[in-house]
Protein backbone atom coordinates (compact mmCIF):
# COMPACT_ATOMS: atom_id res chain seq x y z
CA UNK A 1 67.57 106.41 -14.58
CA UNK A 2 70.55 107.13 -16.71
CA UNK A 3 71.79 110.48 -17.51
CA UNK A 4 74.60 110.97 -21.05
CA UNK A 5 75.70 114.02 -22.06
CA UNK A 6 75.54 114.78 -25.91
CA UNK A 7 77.17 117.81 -27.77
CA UNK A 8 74.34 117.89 -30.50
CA UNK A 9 71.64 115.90 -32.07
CA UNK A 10 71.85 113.03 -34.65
CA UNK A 11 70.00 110.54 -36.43
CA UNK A 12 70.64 108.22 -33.27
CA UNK A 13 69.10 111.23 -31.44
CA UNK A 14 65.40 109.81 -29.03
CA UNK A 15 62.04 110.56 -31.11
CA UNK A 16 61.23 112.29 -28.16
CA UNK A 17 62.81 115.58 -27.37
CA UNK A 18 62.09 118.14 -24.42
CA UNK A 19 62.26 122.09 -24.01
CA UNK A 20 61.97 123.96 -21.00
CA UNK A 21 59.92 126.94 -21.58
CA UNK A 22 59.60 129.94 -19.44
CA UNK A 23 55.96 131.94 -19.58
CA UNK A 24 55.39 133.91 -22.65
CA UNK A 25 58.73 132.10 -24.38
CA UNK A 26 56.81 130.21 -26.94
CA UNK A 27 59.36 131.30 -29.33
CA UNK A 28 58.88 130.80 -33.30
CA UNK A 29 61.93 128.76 -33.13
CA UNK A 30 58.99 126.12 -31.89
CA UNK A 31 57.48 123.98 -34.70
CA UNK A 32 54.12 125.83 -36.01
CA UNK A 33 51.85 122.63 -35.32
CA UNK A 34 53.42 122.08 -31.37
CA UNK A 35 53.11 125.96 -30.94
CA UNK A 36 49.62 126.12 -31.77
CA UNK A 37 48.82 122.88 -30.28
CA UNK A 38 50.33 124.46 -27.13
CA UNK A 39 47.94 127.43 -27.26
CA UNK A 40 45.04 125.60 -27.97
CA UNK A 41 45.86 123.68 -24.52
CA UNK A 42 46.68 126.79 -22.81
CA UNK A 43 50.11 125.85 -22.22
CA UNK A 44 51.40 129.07 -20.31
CA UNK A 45 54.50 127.77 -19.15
CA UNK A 46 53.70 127.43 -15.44
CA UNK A 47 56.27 124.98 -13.47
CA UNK A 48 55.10 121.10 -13.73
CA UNK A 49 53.15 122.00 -16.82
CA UNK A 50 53.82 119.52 -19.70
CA UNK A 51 52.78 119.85 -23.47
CA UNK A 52 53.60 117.38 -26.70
CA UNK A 53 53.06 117.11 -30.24
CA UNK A 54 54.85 115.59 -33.09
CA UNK A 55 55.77 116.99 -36.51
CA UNK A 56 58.36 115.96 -39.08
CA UNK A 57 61.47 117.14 -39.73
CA UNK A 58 64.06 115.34 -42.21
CA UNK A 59 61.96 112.15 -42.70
CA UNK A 60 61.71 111.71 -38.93
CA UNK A 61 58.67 112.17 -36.78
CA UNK A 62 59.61 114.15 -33.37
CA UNK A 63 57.33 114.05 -30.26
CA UNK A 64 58.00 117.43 -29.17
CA UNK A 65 57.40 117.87 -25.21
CA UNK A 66 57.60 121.41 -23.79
CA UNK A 67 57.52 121.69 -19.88
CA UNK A 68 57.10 124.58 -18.07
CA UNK A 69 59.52 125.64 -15.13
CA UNK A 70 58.70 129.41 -14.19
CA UNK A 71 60.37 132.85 -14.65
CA UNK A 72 64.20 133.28 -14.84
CA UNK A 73 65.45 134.73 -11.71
CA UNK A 74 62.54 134.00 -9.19
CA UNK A 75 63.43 132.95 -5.76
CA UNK A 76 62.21 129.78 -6.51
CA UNK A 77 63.67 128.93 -9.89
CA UNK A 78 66.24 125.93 -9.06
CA UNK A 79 62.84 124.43 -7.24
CA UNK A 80 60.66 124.90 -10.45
CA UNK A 81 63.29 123.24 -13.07
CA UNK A 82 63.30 120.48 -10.94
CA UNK A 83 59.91 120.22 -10.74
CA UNK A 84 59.82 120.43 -14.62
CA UNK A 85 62.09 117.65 -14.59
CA UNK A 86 60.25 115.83 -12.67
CA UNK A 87 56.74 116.12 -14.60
CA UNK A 88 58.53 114.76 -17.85
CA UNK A 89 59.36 111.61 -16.05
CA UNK A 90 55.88 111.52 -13.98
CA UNK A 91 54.26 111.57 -18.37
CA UNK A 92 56.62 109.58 -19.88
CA UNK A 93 57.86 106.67 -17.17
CA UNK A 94 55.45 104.19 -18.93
CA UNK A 95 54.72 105.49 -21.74
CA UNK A 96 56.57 103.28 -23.76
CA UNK A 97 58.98 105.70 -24.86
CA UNK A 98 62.89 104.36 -23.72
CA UNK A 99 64.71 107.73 -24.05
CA UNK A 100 64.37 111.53 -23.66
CA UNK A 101 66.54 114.15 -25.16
CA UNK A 102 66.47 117.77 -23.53
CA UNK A 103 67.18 120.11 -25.72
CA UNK A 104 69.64 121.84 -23.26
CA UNK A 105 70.55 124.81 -25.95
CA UNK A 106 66.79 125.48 -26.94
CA UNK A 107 65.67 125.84 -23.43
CA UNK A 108 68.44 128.44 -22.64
CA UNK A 109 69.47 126.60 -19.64
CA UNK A 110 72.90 127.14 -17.35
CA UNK A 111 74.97 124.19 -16.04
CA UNK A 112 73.39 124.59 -12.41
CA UNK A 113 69.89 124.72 -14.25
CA UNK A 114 70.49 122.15 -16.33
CA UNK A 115 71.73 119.78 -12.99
CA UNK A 116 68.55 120.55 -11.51
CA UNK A 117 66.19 119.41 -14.41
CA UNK A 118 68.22 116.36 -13.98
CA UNK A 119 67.73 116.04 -10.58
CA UNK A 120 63.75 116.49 -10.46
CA UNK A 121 63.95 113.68 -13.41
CA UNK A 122 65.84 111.02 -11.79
CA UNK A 123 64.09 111.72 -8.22
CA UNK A 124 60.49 111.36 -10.08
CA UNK A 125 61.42 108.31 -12.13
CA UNK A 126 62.57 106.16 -9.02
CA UNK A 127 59.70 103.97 -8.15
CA UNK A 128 60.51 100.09 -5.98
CA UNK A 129 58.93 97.47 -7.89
CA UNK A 130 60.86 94.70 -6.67
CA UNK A 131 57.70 92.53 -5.51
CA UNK A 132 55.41 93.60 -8.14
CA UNK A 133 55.15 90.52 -10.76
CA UNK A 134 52.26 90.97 -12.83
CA UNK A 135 52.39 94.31 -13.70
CA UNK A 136 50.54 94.85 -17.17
CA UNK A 137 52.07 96.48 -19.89
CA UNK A 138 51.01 99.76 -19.63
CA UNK A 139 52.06 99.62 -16.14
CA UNK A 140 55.46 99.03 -16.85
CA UNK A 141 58.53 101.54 -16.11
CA UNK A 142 59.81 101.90 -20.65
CA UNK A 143 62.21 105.44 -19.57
CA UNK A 144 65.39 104.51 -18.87
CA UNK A 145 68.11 107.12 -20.54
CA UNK A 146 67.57 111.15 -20.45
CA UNK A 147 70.02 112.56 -22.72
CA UNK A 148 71.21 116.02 -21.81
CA UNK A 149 71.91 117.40 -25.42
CA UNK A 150 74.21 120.86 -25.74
CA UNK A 151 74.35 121.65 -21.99
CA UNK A 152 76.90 124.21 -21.33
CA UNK A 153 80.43 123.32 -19.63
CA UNK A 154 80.19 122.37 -16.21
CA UNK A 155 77.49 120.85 -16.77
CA UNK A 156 78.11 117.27 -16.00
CA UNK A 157 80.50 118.68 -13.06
CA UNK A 158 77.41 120.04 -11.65
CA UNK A 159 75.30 116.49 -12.29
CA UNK A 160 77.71 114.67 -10.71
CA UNK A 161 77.37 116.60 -7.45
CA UNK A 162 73.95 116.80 -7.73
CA UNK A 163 74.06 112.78 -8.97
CA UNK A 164 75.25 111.97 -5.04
CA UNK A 165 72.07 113.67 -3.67
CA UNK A 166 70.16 111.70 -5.59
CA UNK A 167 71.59 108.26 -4.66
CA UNK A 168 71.71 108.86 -1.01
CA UNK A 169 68.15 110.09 -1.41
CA UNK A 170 67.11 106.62 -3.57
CA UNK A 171 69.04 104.58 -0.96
CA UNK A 172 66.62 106.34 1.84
CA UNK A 173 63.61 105.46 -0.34
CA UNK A 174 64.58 101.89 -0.86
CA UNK A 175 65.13 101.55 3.29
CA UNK A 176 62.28 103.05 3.97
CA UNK A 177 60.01 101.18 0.82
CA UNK A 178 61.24 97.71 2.12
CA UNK A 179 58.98 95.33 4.12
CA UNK A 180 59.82 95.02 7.61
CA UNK A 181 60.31 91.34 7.15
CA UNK A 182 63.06 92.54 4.82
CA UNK A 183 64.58 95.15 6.75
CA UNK A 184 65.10 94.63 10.62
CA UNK A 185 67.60 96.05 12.51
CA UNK A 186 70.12 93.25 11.72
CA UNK A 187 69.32 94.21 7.87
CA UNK A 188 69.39 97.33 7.82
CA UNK A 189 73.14 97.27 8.99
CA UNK A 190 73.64 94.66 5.90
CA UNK A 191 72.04 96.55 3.59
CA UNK A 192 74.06 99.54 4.76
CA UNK A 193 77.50 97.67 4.54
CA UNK A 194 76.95 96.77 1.17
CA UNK A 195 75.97 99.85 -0.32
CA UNK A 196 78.31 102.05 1.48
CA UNK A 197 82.15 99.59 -0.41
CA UNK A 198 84.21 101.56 -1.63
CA UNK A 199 82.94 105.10 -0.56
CA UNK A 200 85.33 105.59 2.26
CA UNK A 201 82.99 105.47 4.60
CA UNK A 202 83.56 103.97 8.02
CA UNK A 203 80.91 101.19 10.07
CA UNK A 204 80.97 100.78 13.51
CA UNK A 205 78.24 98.43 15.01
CA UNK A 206 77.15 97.54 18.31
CA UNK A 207 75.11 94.67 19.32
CA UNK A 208 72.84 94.28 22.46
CA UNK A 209 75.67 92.76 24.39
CA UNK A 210 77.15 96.07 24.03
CA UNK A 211 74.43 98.19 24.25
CA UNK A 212 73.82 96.27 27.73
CA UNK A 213 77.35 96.60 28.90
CA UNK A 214 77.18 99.95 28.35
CA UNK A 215 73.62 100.69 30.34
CA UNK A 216 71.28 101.54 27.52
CA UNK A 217 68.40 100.37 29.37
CA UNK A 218 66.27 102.60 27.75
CA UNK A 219 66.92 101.56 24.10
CA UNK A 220 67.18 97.75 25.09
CA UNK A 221 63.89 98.20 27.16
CA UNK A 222 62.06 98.53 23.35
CA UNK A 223 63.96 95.95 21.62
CA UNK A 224 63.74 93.56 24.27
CA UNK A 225 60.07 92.28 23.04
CA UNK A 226 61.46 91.53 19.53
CA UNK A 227 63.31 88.39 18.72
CA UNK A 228 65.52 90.42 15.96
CA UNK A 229 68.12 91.90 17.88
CA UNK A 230 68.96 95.94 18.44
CA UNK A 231 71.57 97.35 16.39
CA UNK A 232 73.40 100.58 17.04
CA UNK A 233 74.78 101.56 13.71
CA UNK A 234 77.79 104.17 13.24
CA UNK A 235 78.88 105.73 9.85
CA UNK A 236 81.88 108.40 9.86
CA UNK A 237 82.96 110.64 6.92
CA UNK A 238 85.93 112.33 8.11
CA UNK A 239 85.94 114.54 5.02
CA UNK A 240 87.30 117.35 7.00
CA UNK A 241 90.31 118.50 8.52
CA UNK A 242 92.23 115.98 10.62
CA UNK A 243 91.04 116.07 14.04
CA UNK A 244 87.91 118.88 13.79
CA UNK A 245 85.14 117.72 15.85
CA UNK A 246 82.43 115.79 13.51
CA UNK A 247 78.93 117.13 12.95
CA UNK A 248 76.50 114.28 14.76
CA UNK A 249 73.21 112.60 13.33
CA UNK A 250 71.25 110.55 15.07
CA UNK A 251 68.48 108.79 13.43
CA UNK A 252 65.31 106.97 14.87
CA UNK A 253 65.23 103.40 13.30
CA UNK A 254 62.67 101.46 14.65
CA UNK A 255 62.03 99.16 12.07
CA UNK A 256 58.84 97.93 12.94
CA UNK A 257 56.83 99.74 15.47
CA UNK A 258 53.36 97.45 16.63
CA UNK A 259 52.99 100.28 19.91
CA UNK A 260 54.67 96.99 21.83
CA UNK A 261 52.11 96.64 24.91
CA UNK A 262 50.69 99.78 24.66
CA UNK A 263 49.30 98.23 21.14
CA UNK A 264 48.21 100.18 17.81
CA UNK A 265 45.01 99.63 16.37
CA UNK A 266 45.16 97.01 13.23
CA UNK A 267 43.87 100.19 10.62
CA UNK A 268 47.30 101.15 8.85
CA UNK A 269 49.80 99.47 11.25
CA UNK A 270 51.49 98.05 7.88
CA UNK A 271 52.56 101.81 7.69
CA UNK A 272 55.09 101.45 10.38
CA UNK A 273 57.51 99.88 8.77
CA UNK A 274 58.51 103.47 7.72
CA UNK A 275 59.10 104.51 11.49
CA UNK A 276 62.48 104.18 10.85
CA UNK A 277 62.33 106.92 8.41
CA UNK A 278 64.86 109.05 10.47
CA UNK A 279 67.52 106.21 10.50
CA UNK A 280 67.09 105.88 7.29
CA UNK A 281 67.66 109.56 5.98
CA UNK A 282 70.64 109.39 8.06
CA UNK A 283 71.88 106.76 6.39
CA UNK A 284 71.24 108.18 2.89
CA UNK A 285 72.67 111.36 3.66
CA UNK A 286 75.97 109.76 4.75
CA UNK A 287 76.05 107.95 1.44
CA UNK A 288 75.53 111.20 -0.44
CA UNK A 289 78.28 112.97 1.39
CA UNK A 290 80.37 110.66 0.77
CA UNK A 291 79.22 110.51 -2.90
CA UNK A 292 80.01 114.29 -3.18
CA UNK A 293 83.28 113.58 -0.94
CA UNK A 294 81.86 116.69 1.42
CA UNK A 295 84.47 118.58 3.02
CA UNK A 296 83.38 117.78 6.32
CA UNK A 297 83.46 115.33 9.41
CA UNK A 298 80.29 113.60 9.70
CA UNK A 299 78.79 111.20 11.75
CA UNK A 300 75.86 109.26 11.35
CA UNK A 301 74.72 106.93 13.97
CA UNK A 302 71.21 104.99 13.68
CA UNK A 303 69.32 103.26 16.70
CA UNK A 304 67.89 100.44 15.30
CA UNK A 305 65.01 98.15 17.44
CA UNK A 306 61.38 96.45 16.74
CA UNK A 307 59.05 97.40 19.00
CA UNK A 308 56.98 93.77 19.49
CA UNK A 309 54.70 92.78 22.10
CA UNK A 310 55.90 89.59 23.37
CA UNK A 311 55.74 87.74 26.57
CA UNK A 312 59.39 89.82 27.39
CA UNK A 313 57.89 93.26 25.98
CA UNK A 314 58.69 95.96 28.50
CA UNK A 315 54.91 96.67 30.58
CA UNK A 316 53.63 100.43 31.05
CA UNK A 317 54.85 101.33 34.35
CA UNK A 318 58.02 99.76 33.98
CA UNK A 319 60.92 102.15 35.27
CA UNK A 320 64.34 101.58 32.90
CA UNK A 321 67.66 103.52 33.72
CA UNK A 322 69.01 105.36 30.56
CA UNK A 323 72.94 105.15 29.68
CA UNK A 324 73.19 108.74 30.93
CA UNK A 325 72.03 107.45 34.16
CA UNK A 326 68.52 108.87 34.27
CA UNK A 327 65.55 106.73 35.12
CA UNK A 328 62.74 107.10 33.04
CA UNK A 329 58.88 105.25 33.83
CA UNK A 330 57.67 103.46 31.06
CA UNK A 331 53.98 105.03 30.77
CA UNK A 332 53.21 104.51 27.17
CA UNK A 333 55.19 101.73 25.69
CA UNK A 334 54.23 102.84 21.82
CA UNK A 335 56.44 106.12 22.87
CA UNK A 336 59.04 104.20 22.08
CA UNK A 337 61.18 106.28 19.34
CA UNK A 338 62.31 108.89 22.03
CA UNK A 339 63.85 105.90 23.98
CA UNK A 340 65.92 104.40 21.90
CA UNK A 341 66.67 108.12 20.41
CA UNK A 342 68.28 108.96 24.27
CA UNK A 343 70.76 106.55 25.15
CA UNK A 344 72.36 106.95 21.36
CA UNK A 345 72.27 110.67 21.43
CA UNK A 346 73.89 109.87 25.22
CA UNK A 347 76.44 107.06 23.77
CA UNK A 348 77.40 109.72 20.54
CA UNK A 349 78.26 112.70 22.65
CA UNK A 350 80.28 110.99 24.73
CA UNK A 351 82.34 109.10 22.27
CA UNK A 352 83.02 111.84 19.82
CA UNK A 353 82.34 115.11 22.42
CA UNK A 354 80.40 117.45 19.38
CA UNK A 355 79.90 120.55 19.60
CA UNK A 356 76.53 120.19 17.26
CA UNK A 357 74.18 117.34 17.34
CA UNK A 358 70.70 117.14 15.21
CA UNK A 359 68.34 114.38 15.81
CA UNK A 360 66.12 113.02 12.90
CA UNK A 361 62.85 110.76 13.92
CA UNK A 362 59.05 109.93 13.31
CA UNK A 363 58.38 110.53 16.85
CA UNK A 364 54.64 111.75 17.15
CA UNK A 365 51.45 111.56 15.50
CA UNK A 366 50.82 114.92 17.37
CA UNK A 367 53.45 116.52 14.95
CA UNK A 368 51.18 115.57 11.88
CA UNK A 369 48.43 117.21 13.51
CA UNK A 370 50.23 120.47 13.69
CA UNK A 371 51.91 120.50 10.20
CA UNK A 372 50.40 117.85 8.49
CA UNK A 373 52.58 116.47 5.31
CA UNK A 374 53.70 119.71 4.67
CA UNK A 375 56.73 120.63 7.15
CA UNK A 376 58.55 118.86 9.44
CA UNK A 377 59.06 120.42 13.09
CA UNK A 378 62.28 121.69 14.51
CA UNK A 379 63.16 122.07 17.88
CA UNK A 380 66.52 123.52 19.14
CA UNK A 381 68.22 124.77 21.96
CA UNK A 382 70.29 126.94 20.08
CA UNK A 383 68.83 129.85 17.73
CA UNK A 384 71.95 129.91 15.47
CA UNK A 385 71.73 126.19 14.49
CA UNK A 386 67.82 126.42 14.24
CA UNK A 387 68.41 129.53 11.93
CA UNK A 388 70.41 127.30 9.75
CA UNK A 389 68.42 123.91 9.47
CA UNK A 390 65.17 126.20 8.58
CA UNK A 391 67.33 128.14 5.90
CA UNK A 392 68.91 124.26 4.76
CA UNK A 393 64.89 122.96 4.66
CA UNK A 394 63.74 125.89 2.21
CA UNK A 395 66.74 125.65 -0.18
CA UNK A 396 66.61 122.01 -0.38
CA UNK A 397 62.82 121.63 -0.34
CA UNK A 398 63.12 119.07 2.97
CA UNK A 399 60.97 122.02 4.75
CA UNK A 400 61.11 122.78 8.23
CA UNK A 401 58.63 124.86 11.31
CA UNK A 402 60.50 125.83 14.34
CA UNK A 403 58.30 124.63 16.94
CA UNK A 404 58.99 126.19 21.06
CA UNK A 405 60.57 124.70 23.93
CA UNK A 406 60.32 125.96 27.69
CA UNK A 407 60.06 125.28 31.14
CA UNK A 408 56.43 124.55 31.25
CA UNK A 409 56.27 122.50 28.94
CA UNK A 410 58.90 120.31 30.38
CA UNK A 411 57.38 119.71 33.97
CA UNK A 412 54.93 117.96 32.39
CA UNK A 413 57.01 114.95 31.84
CA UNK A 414 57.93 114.60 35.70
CA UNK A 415 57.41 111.51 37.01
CA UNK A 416 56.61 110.71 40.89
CA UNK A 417 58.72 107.50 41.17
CA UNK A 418 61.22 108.37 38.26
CA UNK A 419 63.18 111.24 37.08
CA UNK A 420 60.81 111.64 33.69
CA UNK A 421 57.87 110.17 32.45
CA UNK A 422 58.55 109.07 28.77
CA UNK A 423 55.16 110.88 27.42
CA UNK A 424 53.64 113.70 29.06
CA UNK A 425 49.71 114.70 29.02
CA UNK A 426 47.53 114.43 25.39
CA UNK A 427 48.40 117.89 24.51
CA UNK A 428 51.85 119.30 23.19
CA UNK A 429 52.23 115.78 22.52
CA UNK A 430 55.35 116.77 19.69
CA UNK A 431 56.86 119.48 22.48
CA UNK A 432 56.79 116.95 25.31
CA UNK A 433 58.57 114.39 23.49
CA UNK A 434 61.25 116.89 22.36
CA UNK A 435 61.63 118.10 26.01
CA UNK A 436 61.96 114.41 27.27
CA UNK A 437 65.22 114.10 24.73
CA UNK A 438 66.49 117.69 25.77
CA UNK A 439 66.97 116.12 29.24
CA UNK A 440 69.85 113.74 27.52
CA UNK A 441 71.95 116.37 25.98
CA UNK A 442 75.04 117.52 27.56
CA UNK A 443 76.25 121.22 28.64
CA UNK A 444 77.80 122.91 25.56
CA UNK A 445 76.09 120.75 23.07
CA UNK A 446 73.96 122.73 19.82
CA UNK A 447 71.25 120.12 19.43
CA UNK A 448 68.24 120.19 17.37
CA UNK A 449 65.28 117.36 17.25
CA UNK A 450 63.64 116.90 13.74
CA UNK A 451 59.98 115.76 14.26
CA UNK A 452 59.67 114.23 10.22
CA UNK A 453 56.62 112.02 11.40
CA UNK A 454 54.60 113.80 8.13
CA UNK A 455 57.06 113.71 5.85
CA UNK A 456 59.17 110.43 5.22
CA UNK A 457 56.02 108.60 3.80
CA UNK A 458 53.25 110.24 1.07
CA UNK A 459 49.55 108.56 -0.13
CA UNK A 460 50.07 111.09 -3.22
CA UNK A 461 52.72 111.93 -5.76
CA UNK A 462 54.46 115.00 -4.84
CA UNK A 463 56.90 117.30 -6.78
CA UNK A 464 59.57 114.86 -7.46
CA UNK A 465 58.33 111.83 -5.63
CA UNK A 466 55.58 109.29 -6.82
CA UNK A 467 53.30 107.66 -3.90
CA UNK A 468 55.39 106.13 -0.99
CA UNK A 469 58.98 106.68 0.61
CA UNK A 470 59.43 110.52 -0.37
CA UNK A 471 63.52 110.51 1.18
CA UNK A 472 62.76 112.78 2.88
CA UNK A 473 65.88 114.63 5.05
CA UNK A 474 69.16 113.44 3.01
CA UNK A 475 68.62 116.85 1.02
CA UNK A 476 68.29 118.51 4.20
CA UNK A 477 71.18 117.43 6.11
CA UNK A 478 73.09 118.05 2.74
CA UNK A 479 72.19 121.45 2.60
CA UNK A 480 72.91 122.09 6.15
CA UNK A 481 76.52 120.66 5.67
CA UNK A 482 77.46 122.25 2.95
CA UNK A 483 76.34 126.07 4.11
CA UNK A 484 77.19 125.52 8.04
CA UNK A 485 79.83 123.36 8.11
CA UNK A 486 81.61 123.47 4.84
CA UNK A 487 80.74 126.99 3.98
């Protein structure tokens, strides 16, 4: 979606215009035939609501859309412009109109307001129709341009911060909306390199030579059943002072997840090719820092494996010996996300020594059970940094639910011939896998373990997503950078 700026309208100007309209602003300023029109409809003004009409006005039919985005000053107002943003582009996508004009100056809207319309516009209108060949006309993506008309200075200041977000989100979609014939470990670092030239950000990668030289038997035990080889990915931003210890992500990326021995039933296994949806909002959110050129040190690093069942596939039972030198039996080879999660949280602390380290993965099914699609759990050893992902989730709409940790909980991973089982009994299933990758981080560390199994893939449209990859977690680790680290 493109976004211009214009200063005012003209006879080049889109037939169809937009207003933002608060509840009970149905001003007189509003043609008389759109107005009523409205009121016959019982257009209140509600946030997401959408109106049109058309009248004439110097020889020129205007559609007229007025969306609603809620009261001035609620708590939630940046939240319901971008929802109102995002219902014009949800109406209008393929409707055959090519352009939108938003009447910036009519709807009364600051340069921070008028960034977010923009934002819930261009998040809504992204949709991945590369295979799709015989779409039918009506089917077909016509809105292309959104022309912000009068917005106030600052304005496109504010848009292009904002514009980052939204490409680093994008990029997660498109990661996480490929096939995983199309994106395999191998891939994914390809698709990565390209995207990130010219940003200033930094790739490391290692291969499973390295990975085996440096005794990640727990990561290689997954990939070893696949015939595309393991990646571990590394992205820095060193956006921040020269020689301040960098912020850490790790993200799950198993690219294709089939439950390796332990196998999945055939009903919805195509959906796994999104269990690398925490590898992949890392890897968005270090493109939108960069984007924004954050004033931080960042890094990013993304353990990438498919988990096959081949003649080589690791067996349940099987005992493998972590890089942090902790043996771990193999009970349930489709918990394999917390595996591959360990030795890179292991190999990332001790090559860049952080004092704060957040994990992102689609570890459990028992985390959907508890939240469903509507938060992602948060576990954390340390209150402060828990206090400030939870606050990051509700500003940026990635939400979060603290979930416990605790002694009891983690006995029940003990194994008798090991030092952990890598699942624990059926219940606590999300707790247990969160105290199994406690167990790799290091004295000092802050660490926190993002359970986003619920939230990285949706079967409906949502505020500012349509059906599918949702991006979920760039806007989250955004918002945590810039109010914990950047300040």
């Amino acid at each position: 979606m493109d976004i211009q700026f214009r200063d005012s309208f003209d006879s080049n100007s889109p037939r169809l215009v937009a207003r933002v309209i608060e509840p009970g602003a149905l001003g007189e300023d509003v043609p008389k035939t759109v107005r009523e029109g409205a009121e016959a409809s019982r257009f209140t003004g509600k946030a997401g609501q959408v109106f049109d009409g058309f009248y004439e006005a110097g020889g020129k039919v205007v559609r007229l859309a007025l969306v609603g985005a809620g009261k001035a000053g609620d708590a939630g107002r940046m939240a319901a412009l971008e929802k109102a943003g995002a219902a014009l582009t949800a109406k209008y996508l393929t409707s055959g109109e090519t352009a939108l004009a938003i009447d910036v100056a009519k709807s009364g809207l600051s340069a921070e307001e008028t960034a977010a319309v923009l934002m819930g516009a261009r998040l809504r209108a992204w949709r991945w129709d590369e295979y799709r060949t015989k779409l039918r006309d009506e089917q077909k993506r016509t809105l292309d341009t959104i022309h912000a008309v009068g917005a106030p200075n600052g304005t496109q200041d504010a848009w292009a911060d904002a514009k980052a977000v939204a490409e680093g989100v994008e990029f997660t979609r498109e990661l996480v909306a490929e096939p995983a014939n199309v994106i395999y470990p191998e891939s994914f670092v390809a698709r990565c390199r390209k995207r990130y030239e010219g940003t200033g950000l930094n790739i490391r990668v290692l291969g499973e030579k390295e990975m085996l030289e440096l005794g990640m038997g727990a990561l290689m035990g997954v990939s070893q059943g696949s015939v595309r080889e393991g990646q571990l990915l590394i992205v820095e931003w060193m956006g921040g002072k020269d020689g301040e210890t960098p912020t850490v992500f790790v993200g799950k990326g198993v690219t294709f997840d089939t439950g390796g021995i332990s196998m999945k039933p055939p009903a919805g296994m195509e959906d796994m090719k999104w269990d690398m949806g925490g590898a992949g909002a890392v890897a968005g959110a270090m493109l939108a820092l960069a984007g924004r050129k954050a004033k931080a040190n960042v890094v990013g690093v993304c353990g990438l494996v498919e988990n096959m069942p081949d003649g080589n596939a690791q067996r349940p039972g099987d005992v493998v010996t972590s890089m942090s030198g902790q043996t771990v039996e193999v009970i349930n080879t489709d918990a394999e996300g917390r595996l591959v999660l360990c030795d890179a949280m292991t190999w990332v602390q001790r090559e860049y020594t952080p004092k704060t380290l957040v994990d992102l993965a689609t570890l459990t099914g028992a985390m959907l059970v508890a939240l469903g699609n509507e938060h992602a759990g948060v576990f954390s050893n340390d209150d402060e940094l828990a206090d400030s992902l939870l606050a990051a989730g509700k500003a940026s709409g990635d939400r979060l639910w603290r979930m416990p940790l605790g002694p009891e909980y983690d006995k029940l991973i003990d194994s008798p011939i090991a030092d952990m089982k890598n699942v624990g009994p059926r219940w606590a299933g999300s707790i247990t896998a969160a105290q199994y990758l406690q167990r790799f981080v290091e004295d000092g560390v802050n660490w926190a373990h993002c359970d986003i199994a619920g939230m990285v893939w949706a079967d409906k449209p949502g505020a500012t997503w349509d059906k599918g990859a949702t991006g979920y977690g760039v806007r989250l680790i955004d918002r945590f950078i810039r109010d914990a680290v950047e300040g």
